[in-house]
Protein backbone atom coordinates (compact mmCIF):
# COMPACT_ATOMS: atom_id res chain seq x y z
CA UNK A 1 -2.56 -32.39 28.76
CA UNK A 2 0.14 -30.43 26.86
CA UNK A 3 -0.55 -33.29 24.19
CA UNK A 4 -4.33 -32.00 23.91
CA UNK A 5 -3.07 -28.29 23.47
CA UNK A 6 -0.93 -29.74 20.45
CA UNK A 7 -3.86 -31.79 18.89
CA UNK A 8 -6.60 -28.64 19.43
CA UNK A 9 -3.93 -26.21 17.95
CA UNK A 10 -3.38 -28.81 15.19
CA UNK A 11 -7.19 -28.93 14.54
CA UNK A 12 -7.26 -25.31 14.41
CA UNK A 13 -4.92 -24.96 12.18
CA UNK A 14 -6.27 -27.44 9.83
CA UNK A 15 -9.45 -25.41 9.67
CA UNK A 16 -7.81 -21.70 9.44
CA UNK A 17 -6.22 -22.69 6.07
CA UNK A 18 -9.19 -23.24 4.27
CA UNK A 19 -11.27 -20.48 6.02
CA UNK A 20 -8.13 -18.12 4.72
CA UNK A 21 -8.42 -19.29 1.25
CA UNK A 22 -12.12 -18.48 1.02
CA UNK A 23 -12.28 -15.08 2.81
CA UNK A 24 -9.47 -14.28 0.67
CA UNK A 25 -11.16 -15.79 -2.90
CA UNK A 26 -14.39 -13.73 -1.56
CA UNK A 27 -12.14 -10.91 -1.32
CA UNK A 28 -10.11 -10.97 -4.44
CA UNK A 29 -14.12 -11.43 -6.37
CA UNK A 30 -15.51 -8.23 -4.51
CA UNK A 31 -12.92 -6.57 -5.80
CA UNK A 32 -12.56 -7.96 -9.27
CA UNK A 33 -16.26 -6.97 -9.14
CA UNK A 34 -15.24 -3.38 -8.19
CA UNK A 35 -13.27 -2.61 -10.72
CA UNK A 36 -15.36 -3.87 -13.34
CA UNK A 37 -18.14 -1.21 -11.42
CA UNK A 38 -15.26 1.23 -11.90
CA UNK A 39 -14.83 0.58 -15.28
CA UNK A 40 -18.52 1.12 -16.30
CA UNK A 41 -18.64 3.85 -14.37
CA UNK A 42 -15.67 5.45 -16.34
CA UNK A 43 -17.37 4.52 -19.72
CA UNK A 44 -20.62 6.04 -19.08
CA UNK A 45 -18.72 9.13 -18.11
CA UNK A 46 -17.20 9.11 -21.33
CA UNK A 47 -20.24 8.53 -23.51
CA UNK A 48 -21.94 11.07 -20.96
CA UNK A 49 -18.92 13.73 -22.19
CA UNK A 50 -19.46 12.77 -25.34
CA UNK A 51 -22.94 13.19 -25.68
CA UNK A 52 -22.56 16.59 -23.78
CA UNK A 53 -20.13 17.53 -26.60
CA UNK A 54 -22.47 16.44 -29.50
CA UNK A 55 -25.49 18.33 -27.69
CA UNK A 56 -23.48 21.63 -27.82
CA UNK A 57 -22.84 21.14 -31.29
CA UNK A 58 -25.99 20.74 -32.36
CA UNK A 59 -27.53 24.05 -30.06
CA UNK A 60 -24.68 26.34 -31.67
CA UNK A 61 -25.88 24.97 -35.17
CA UNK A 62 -29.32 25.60 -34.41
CA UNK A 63 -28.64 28.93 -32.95
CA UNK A 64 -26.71 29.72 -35.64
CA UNK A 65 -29.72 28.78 -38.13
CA UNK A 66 -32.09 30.76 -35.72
CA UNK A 67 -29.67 33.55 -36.22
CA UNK A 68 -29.80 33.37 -39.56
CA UNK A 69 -33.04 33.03 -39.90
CA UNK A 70 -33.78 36.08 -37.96
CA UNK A 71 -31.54 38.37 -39.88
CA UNK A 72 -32.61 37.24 -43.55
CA UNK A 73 -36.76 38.57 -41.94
CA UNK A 74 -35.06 41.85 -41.34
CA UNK A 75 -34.11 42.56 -44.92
């Protein structure tokens, strides 16, 4: 009997390992995949920024024209 208990937990054992290795491989991908969603996400934040900062720009310029514009009628 106790020989049966040795074999099963042998058997066991045999067929942890290799569930171990792919739970952990499905693991380590998820999160390689996360930080790759992480890195996007930082990049369009970025260009977002960016974009915000070029948008500004080009209102003040155009205000500034409007501006400009307005006060050369007056004269």
């Amino acid at each position: 009997m106790e020989d049966v208990i040795i074999v099963i937990g042998i058997m066991a054992l045999i067929v942890s390992i290799p569930l171990v290795a792919i739970v952990t491989a499905h693991k380590r991908s998820a999160m390689k995949l996360q930080l790759q969603i992480i890195e996007k996400e930082t990049e369009l934040e970025k260009i977002k920024m960016e974009n915000y900062g070029i948008e500004t720009e080009k209102m003040r310029v155009e205000l500034e024209h409007s501006k400009q514009a307005l006060l050369e009628m007056k004269k």
